[in-house]
PDB file of N, CA and C in Angstrom:
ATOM      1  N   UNK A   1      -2.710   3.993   8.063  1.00  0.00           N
ATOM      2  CA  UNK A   1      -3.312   2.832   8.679  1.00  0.00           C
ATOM      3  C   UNK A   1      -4.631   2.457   8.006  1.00  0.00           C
ATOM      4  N   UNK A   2      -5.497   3.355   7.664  1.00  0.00           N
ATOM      5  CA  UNK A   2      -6.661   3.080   6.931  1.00  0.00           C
ATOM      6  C   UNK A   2      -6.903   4.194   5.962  1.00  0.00           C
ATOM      7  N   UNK A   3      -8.159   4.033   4.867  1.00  0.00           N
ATOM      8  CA  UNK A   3      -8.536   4.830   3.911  1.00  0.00           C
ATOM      9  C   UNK A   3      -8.411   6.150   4.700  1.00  0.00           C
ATOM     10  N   UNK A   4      -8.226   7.352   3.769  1.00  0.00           N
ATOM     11  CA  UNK A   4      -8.405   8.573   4.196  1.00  0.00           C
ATOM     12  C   UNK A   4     -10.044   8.730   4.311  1.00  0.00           C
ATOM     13  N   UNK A   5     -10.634   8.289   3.975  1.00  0.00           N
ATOM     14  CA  UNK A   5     -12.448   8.245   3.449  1.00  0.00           C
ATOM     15  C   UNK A   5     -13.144   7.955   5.320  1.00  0.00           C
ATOM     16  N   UNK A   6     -12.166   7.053   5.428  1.00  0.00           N
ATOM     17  CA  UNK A   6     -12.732   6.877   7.243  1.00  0.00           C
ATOM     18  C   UNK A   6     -12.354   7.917   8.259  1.00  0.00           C
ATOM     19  N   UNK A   7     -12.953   8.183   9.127  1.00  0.00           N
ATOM     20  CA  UNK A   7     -12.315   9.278   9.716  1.00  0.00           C
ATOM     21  C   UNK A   7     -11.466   8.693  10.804  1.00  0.00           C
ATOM     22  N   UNK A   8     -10.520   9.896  11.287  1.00  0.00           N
ATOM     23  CA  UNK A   8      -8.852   9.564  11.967  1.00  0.00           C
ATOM     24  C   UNK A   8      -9.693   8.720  13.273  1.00  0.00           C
ATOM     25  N   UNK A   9      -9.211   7.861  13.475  1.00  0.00           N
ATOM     26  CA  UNK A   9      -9.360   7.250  14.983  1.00  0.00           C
ATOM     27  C   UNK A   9      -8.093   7.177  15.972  1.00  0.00           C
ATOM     28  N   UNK A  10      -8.725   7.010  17.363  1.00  0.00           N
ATOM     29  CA  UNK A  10      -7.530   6.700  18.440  1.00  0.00           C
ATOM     30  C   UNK A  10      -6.608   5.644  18.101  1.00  0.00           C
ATOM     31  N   UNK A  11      -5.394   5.909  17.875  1.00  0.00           N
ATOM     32  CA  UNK A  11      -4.406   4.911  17.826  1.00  0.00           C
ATOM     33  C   UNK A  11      -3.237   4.940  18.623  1.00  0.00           C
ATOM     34  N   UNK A  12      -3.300   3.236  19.193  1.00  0.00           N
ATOM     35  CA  UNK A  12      -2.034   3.143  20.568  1.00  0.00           C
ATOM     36  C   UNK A  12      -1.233   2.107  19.933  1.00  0.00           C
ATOM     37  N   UNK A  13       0.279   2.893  19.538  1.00  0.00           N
ATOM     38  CA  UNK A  13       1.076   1.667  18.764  1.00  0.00           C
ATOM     39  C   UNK A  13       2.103   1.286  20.599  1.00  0.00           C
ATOM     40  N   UNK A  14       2.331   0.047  20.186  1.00  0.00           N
ATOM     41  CA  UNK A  14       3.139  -0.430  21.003  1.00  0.00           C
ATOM     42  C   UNK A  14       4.167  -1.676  20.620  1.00  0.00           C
ATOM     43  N   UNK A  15       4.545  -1.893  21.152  1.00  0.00           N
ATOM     44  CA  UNK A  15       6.245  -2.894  20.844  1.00  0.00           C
ATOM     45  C   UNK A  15       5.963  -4.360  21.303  1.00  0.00           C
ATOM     46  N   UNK A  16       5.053  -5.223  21.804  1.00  0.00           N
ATOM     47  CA  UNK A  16       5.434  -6.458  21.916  1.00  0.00           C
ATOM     48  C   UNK A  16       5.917  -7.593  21.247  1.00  0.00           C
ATOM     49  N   UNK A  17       6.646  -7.592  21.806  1.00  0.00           N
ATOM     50  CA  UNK A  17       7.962  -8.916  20.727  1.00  0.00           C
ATOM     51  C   UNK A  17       6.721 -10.496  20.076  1.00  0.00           C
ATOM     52  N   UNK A  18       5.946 -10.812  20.880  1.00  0.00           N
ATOM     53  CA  UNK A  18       5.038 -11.790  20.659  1.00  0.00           C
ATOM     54  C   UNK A  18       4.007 -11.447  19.848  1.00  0.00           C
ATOM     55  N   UNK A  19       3.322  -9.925  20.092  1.00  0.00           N
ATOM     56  CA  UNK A  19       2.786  -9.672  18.811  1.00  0.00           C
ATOM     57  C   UNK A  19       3.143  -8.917  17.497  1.00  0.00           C
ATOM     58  N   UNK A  20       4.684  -8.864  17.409  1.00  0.00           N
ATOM     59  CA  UNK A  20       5.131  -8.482  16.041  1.00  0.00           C
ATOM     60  C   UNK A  20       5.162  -9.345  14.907  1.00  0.00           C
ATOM     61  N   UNK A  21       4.285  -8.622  14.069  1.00  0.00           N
ATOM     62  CA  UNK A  21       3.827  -9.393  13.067  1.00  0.00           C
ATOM     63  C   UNK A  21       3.988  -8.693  11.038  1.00  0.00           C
ATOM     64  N   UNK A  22       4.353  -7.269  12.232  1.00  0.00           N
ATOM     65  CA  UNK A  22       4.854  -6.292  10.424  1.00  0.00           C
ATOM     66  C   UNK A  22       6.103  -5.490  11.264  1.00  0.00           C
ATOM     67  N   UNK A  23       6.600  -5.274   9.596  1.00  0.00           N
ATOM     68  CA  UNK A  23       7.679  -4.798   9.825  1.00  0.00           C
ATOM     69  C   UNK A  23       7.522  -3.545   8.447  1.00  0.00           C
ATOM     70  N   UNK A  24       7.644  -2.214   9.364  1.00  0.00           N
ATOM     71  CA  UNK A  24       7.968  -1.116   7.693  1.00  0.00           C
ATOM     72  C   UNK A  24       9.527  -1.194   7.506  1.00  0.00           C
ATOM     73  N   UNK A  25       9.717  -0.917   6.460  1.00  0.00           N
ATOM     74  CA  UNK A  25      11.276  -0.685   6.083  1.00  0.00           C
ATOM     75  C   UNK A  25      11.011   0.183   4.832  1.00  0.00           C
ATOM     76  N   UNK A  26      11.305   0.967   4.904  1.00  0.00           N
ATOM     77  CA  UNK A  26      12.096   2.502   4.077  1.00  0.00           C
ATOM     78  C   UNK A  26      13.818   1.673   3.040  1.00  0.00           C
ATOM     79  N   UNK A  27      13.538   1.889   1.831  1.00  0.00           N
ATOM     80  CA  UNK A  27      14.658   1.079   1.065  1.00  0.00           C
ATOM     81  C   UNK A  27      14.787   2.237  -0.142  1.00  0.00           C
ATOM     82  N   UNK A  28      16.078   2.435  -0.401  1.00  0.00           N
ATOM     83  CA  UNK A  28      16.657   3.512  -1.747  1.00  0.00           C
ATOM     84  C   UNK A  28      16.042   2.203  -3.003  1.00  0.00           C
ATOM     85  N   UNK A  29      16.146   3.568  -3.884  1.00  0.00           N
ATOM     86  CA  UNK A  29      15.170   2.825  -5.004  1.00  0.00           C
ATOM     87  C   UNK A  29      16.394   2.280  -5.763  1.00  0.00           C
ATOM     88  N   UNK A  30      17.368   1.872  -5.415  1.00  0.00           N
ATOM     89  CA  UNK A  30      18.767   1.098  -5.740  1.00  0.00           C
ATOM     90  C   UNK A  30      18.766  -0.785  -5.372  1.00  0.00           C
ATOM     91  N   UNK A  31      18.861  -1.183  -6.219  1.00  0.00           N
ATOM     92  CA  UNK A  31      18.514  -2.843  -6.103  1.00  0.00           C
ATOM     93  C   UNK A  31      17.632  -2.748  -5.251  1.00  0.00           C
ATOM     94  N   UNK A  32      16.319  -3.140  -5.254  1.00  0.00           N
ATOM     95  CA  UNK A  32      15.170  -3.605  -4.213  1.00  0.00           C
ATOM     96  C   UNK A  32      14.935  -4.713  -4.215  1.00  0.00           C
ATOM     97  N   UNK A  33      14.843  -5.354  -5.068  1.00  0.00           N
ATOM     98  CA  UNK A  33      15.122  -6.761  -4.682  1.00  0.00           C
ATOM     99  C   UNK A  33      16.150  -7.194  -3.955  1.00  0.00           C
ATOM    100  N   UNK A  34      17.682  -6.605  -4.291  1.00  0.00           N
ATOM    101  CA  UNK A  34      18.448  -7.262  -3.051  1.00  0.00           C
ATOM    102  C   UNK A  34      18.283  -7.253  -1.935  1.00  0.00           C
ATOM    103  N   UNK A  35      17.349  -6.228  -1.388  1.00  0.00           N
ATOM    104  CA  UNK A  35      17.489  -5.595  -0.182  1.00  0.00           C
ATOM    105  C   UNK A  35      16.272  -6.095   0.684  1.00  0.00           C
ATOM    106  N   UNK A  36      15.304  -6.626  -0.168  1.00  0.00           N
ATOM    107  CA  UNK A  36      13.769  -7.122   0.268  1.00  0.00           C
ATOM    108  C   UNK A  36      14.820  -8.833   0.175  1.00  0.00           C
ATOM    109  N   UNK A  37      15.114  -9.316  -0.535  1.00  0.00           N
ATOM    110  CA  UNK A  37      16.075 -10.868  -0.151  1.00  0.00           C
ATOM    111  C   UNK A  37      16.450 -10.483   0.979  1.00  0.00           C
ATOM    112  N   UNK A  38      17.622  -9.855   1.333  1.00  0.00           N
ATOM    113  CA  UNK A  38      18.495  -9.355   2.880  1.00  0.00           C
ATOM    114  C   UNK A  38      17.041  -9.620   3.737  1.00  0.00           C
ATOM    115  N   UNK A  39      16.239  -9.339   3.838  1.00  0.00           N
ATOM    116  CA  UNK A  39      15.118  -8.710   4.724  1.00  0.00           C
ATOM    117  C   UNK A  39      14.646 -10.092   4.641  1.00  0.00           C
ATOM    118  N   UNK A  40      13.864 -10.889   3.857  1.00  0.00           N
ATOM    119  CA  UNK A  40      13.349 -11.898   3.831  1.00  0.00           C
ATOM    120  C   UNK A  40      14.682 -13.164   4.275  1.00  0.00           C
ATOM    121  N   UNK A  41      15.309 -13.073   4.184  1.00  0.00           N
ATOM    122  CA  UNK A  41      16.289 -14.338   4.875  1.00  0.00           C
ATOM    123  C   UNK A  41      16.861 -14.146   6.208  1.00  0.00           C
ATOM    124  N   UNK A  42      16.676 -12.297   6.777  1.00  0.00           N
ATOM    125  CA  UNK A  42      16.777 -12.100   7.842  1.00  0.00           C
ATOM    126  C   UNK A  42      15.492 -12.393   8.760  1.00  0.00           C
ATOM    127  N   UNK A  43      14.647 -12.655   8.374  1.00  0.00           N
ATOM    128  CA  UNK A  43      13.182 -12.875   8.976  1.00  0.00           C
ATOM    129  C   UNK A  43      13.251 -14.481   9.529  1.00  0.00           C
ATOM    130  N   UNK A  44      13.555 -15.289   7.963  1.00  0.00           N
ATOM    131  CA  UNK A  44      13.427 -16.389   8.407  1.00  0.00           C
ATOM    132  C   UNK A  44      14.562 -16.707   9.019  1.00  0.00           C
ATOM    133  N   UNK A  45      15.629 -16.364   9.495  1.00  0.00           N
ATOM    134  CA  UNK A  45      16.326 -16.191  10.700  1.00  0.00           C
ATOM    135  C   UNK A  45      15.495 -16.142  12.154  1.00  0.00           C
ATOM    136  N   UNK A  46      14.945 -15.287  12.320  1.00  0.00           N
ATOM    137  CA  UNK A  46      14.784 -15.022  13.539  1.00  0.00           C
ATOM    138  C   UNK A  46      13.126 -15.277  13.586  1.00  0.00           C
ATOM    139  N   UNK A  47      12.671 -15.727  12.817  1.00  0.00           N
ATOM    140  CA  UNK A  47      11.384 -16.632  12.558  1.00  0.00           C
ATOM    141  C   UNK A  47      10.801 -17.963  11.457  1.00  0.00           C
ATOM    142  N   UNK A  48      12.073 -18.769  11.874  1.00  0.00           N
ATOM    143  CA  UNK A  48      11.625 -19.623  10.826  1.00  0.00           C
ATOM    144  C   UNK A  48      10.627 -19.901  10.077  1.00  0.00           C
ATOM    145  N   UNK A  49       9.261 -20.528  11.122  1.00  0.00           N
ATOM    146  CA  UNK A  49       8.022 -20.787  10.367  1.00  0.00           C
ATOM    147  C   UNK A  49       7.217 -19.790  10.283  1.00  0.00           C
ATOM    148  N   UNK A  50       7.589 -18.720  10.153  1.00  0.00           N
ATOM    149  CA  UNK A  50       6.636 -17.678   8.993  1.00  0.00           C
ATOM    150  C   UNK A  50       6.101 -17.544   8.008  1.00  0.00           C
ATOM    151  N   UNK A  51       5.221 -17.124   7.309  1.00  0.00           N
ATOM    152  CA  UNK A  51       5.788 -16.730   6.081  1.00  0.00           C
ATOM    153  C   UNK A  51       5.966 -15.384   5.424  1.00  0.00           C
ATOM    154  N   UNK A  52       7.226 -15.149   4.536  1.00  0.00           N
ATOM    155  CA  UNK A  52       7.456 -13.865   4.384  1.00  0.00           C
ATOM    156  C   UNK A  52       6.615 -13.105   3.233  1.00  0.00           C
ATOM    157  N   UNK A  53       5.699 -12.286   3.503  1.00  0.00           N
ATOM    158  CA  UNK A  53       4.666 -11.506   2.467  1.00  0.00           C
ATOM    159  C   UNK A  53       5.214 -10.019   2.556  1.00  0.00           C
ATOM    160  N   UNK A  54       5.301  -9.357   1.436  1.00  0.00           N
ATOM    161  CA  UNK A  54       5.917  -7.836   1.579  1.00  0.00           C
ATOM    162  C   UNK A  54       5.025  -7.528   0.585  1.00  0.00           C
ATOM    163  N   UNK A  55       4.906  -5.666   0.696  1.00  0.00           N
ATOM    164  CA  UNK A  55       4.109  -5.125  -0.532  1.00  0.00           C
ATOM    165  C   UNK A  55       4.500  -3.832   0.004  1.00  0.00           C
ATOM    166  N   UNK A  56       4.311  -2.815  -1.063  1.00  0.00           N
ATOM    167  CA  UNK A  56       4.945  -2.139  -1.277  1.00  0.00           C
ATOM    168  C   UNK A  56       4.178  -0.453  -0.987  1.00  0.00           C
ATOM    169  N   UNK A  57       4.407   0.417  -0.453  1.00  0.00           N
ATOM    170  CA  UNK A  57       3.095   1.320   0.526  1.00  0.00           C
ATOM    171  C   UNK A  57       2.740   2.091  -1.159  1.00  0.00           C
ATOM    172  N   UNK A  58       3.138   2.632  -1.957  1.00  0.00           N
ATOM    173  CA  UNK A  58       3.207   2.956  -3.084  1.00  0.00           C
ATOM    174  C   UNK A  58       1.658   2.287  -3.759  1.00  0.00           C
ATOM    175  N   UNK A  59       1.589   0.550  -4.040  1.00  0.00           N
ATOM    176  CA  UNK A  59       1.071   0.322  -4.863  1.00  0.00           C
ATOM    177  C   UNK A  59      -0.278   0.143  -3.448  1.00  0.00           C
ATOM    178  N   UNK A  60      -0.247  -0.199  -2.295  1.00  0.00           N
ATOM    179  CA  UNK A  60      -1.159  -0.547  -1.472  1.00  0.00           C
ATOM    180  C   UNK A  60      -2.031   0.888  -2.022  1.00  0.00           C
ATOM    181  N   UNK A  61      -1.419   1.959  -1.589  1.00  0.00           N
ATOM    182  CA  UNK A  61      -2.260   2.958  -1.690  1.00  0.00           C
ATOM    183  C   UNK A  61      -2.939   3.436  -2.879  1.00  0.00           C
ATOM    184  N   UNK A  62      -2.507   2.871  -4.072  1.00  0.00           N
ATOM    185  CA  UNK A  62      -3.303   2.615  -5.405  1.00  0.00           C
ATOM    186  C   UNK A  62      -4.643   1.532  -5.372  1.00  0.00           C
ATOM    187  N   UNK A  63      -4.009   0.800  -4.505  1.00  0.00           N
ATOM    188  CA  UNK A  63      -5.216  -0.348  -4.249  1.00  0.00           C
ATOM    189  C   UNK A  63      -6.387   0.318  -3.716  1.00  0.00           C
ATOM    190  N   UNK A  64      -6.060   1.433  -2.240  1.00  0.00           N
ATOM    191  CA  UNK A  64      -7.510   1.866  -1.541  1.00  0.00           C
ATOM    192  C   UNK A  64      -8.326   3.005  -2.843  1.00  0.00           C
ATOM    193  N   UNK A  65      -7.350   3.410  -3.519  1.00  0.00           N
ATOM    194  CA  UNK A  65      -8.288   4.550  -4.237  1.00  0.00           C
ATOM    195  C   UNK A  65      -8.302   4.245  -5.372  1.00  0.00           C
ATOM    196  N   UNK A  66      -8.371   2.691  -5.850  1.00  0.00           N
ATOM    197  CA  UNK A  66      -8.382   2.324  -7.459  1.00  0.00           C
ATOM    198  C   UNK A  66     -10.049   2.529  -7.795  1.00  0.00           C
ATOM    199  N   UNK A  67     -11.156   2.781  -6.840  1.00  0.00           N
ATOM    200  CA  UNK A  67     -12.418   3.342  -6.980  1.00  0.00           C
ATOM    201  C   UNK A  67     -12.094   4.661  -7.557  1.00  0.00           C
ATOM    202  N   UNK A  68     -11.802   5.433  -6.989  1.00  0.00           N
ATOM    203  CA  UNK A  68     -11.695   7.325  -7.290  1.00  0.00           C
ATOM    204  C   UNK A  68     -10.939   6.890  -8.251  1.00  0.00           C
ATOM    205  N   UNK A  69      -9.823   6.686  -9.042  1.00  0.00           N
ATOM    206  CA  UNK A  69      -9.207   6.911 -10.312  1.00  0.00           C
ATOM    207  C   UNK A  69     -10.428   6.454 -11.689  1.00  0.00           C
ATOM    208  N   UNK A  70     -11.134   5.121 -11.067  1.00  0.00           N
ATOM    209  CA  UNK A  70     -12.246   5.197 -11.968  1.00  0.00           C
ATOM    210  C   UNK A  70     -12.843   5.744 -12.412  1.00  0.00           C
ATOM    211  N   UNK A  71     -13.540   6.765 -11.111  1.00  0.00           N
ATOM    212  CA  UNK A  71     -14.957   7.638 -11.241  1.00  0.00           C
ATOM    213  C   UNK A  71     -14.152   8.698 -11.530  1.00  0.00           C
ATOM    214  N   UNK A  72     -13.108   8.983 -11.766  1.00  0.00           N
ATOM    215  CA  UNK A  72     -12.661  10.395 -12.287  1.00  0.00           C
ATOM    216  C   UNK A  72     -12.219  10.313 -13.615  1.00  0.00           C
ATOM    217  N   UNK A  73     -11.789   9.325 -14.370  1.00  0.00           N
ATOM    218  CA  UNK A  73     -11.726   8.955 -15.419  1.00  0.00           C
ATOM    219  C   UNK A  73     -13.253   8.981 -16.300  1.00  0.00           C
ATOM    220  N   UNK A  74     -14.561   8.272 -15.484  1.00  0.00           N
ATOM    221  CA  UNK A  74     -15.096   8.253 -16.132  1.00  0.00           C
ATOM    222  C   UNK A  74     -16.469   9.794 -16.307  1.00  0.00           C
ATOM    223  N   UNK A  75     -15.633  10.353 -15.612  1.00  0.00           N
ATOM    224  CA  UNK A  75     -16.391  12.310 -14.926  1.00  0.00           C
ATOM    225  C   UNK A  75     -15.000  12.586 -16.312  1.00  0.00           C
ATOM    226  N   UNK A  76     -13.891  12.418 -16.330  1.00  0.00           N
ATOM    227  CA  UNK A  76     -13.103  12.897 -17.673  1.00  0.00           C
ATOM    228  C   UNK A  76     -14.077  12.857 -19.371  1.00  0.00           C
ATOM    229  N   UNK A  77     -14.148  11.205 -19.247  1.00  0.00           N
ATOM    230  CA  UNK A  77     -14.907  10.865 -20.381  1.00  0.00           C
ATOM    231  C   UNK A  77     -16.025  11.586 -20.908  1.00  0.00           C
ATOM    232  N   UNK A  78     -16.932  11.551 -19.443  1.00  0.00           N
ATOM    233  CA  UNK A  78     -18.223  12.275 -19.623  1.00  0.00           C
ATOM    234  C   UNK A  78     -17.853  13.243 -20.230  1.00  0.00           C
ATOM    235  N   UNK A  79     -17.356  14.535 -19.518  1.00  0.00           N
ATOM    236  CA  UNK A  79     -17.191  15.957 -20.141  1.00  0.00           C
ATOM    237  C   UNK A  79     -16.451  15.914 -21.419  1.00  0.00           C
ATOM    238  N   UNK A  80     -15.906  15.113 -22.095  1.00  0.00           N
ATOM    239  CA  UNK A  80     -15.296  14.933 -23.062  1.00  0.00           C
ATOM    240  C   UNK A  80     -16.318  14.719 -24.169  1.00  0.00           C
ATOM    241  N   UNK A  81     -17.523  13.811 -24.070  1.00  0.00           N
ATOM    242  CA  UNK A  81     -18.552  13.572 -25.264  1.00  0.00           C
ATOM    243  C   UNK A  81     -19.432  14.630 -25.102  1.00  0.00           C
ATOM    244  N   UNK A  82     -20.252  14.962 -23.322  1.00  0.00           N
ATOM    245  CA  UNK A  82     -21.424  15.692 -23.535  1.00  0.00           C
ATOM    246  C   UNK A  82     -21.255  16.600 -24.538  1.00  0.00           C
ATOM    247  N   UNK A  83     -20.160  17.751 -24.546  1.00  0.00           N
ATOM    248  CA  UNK A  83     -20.047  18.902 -25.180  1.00  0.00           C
ATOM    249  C   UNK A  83     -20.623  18.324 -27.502  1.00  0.00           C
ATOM    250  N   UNK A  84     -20.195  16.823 -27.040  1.00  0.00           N
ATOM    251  CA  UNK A  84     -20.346  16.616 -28.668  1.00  0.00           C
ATOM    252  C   UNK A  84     -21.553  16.646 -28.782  1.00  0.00           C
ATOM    253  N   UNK A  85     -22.343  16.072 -28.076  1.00  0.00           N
ATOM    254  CA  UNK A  85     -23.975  15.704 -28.348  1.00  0.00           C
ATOM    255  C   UNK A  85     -24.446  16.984 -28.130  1.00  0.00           C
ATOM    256  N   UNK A  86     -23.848  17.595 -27.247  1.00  0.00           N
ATOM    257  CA  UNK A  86     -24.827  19.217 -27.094  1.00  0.00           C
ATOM    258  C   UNK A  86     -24.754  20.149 -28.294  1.00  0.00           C
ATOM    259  N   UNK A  87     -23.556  19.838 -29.117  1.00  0.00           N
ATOM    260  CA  UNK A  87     -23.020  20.844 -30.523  1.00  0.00           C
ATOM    261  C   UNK A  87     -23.798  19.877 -31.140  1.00  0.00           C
TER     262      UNK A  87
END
């Protein structure tokens, strides 16, 4: 639900039909596009004026920690030259 960096909070999931607004779906890594189409024409079925936005939990979670892959790349780099300037 949020960064691991925040700490765990109280959470109350519940079901109302009026405020459903996401949907997870779990899909085999076998045609995904067909299966995200199926999903998106089943939506606008049963919600015409929507609109259908999907993303993918994989790359979201690259998104919250695309900071830390930086700063560890650039803690790689570092230790990679200091040792030159110190020889």
């Amino acid at each position: 639900m949020e960064s691991l960096h925040n700490p765990i909070s109280p959470v109350l999931i519940t079901c109302r039909p009026e405020w459903t607004w996401l949907i997870c779906c779990r899909l085999s890594g076998n045609d995904v596009q067909k299966h995200t189409q199926k999903i998106e024409s089943s939506c606008h079925q049963v919600a015409p004026g929507f609109i259908f936005d999907f993303n993918f939990q994989d790359k979201e979670c690259g998104r919250l920690y695309r900071s830390e892959d930086r700063f560890g790349t650039l803690v790689q780099m570092v230790c990679r030259v200091l040792p030159i300037f110190i020889s």
